[in-house]
N, C-alpha and C. Protein backbone atom coordinates (compact mmCIF):
# COMPACT_ATOMS: atom_id res chain seq x y z
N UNK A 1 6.79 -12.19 -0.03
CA UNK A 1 8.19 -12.10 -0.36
C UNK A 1 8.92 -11.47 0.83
N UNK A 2 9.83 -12.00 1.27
CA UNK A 2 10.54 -11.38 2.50
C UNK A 2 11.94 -10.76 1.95
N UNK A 3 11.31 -9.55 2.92
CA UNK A 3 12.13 -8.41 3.12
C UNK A 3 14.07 -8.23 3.58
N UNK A 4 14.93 -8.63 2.70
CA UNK A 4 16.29 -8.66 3.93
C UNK A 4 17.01 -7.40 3.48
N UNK A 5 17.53 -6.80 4.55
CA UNK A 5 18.35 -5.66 4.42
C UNK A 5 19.47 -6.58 4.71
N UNK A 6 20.79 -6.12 4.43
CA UNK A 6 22.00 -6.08 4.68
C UNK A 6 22.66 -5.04 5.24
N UNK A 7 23.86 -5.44 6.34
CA UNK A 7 24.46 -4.27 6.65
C UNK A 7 25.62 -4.10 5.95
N UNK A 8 25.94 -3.11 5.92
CA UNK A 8 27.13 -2.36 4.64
C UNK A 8 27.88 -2.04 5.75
N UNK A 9 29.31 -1.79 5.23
CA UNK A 9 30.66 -1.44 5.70
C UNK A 9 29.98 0.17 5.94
N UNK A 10 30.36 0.25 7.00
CA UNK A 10 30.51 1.75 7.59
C UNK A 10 28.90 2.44 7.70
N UNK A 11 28.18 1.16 7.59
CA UNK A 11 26.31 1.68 8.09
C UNK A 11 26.02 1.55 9.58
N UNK A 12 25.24 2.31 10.00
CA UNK A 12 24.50 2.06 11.73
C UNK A 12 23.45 1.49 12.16
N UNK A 13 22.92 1.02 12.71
CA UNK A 13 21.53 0.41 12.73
C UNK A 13 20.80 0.82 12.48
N UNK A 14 20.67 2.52 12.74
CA UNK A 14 19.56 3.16 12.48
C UNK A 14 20.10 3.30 10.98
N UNK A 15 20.53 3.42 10.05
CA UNK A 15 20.43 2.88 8.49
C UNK A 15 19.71 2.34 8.36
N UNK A 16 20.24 1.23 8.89
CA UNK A 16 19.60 -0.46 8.42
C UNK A 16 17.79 -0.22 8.67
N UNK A 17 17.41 -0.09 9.53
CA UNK A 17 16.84 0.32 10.21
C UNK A 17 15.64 1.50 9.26
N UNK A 18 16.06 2.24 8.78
CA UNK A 18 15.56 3.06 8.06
C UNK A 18 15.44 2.28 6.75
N UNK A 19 16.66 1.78 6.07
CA UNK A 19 16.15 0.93 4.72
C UNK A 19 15.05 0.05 4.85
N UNK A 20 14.90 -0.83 5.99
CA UNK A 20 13.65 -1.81 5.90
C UNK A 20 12.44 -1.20 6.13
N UNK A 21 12.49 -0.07 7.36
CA UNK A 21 11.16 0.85 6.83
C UNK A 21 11.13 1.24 5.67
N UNK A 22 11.40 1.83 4.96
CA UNK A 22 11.17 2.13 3.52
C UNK A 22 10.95 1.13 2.58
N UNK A 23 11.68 0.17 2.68
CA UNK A 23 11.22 -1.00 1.99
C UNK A 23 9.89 -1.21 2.11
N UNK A 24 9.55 -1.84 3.19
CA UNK A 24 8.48 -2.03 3.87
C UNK A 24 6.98 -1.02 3.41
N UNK A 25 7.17 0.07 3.59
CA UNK A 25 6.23 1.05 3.06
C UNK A 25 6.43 0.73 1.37
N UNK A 26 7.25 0.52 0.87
CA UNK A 26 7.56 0.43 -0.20
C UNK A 26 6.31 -0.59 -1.06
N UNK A 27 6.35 -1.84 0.05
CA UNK A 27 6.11 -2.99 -0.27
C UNK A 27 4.30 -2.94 0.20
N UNK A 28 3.91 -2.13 0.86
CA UNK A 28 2.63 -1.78 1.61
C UNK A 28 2.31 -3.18 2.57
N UNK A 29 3.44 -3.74 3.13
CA UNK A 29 3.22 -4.67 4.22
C UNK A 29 2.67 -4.32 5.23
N UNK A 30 2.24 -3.29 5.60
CA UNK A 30 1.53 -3.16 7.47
C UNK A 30 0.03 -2.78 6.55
N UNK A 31 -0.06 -2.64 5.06
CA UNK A 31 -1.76 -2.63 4.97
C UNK A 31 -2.22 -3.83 4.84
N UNK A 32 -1.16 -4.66 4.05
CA UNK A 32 -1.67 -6.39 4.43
C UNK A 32 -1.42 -7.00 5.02
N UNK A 33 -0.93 -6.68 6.48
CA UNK A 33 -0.97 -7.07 7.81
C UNK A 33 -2.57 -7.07 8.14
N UNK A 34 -2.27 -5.40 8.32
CA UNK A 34 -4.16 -5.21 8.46
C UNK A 34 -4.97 -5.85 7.58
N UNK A 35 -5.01 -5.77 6.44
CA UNK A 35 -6.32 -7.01 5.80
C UNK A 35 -5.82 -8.15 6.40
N UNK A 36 -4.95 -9.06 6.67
CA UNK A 36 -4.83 -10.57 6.72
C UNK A 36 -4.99 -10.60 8.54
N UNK A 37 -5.46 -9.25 9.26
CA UNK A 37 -5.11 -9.99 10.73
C UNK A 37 -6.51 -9.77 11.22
N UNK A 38 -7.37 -9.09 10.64
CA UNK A 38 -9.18 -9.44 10.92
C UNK A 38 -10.18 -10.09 9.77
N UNK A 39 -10.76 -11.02 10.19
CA UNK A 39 -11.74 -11.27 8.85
C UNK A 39 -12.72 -10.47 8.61
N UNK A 40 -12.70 -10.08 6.88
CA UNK A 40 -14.13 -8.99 6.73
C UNK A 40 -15.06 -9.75 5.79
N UNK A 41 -15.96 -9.55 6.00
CA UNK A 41 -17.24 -10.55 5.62
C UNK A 41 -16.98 -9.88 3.90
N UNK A 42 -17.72 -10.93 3.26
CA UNK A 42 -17.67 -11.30 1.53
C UNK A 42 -18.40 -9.71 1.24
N UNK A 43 -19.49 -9.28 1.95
CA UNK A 43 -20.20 -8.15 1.51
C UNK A 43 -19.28 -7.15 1.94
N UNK A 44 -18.52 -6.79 2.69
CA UNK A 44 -17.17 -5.44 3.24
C UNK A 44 -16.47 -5.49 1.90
N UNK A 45 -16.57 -6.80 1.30
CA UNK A 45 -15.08 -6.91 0.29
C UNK A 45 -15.27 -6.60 -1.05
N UNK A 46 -17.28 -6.48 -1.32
CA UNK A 46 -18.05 -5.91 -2.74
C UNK A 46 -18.14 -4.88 -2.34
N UNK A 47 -18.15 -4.27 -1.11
CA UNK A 47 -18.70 -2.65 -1.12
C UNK A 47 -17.31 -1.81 -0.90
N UNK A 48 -16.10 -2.62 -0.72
CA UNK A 48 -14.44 -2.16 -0.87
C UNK A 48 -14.39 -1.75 -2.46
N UNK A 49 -14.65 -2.51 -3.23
CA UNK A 49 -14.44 -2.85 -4.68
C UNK A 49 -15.11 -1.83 -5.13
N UNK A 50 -16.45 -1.80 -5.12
CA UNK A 50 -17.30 -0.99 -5.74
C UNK A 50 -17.09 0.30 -5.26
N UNK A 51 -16.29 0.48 -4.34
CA UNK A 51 -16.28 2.26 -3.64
C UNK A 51 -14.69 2.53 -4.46
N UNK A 52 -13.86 1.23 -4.72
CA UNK A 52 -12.84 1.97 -5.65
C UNK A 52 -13.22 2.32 -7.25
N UNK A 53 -14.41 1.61 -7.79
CA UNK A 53 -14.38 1.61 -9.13
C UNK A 53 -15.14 2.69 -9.27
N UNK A 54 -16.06 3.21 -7.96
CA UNK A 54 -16.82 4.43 -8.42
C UNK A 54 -15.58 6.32 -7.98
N UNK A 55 -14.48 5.54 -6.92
CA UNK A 55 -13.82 6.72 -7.22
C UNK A 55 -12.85 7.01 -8.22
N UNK A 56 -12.62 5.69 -9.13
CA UNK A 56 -11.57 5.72 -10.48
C UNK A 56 -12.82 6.40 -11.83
N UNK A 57 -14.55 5.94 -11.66
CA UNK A 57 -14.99 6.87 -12.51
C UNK A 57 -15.10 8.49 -12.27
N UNK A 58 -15.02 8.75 -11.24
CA UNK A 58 -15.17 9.79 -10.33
C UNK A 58 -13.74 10.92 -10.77
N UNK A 59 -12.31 10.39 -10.80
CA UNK A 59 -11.26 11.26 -11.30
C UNK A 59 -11.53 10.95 -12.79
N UNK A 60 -11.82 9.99 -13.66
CA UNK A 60 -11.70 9.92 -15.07
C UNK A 60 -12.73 11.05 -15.39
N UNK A 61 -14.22 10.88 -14.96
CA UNK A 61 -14.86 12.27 -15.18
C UNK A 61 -14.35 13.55 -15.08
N UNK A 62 -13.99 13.83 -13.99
CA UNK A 62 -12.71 15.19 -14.01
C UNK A 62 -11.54 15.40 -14.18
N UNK A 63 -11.25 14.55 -15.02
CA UNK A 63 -9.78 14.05 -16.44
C UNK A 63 -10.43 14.76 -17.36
N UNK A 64 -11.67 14.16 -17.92
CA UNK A 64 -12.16 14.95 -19.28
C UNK A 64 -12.75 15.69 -19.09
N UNK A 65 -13.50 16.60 -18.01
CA UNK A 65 -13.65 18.20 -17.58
C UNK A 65 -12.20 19.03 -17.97
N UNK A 66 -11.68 18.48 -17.49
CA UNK A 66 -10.32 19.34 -17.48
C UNK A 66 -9.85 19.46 -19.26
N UNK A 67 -10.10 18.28 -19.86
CA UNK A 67 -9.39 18.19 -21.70
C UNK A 67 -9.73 19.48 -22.45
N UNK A 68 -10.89 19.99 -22.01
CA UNK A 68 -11.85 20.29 -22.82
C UNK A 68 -11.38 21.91 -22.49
């Protein structure tokens, strides 16, 4: 989806300028720059996966340490 800023009555470039960075971070476009501008082999992309699902059990375990 592309990004357009507009310039407004009485804005500076560096506004403008600042809104599309933020957008931008907003949108996490320079991390899927980086994934889409090197290829990572099929096995980088199971051991990506599996290192997020073991750090989402990893805070849920010390979610319910904490209930108790």
């Amino acid at each position: 989806m592309p990004i357009i800023v507009k310039k407004k009555k009485g804005e500076t470039k560096d506004d403008v300028i600042g809104k599309f960075r933020r957008l931008s971070v907003e949108e996490d476009v320079t991390e899927e720059i980086r994934k889409r501008s090197a290829y990572s082999k099929p096995a980088e992309k199971r051991y990506a996966k599996k290192k997020i699902i073991l750090w989402r059990e990893k805070c849920r375990r010390r979610a319910k340490k904490r209930r108790f």
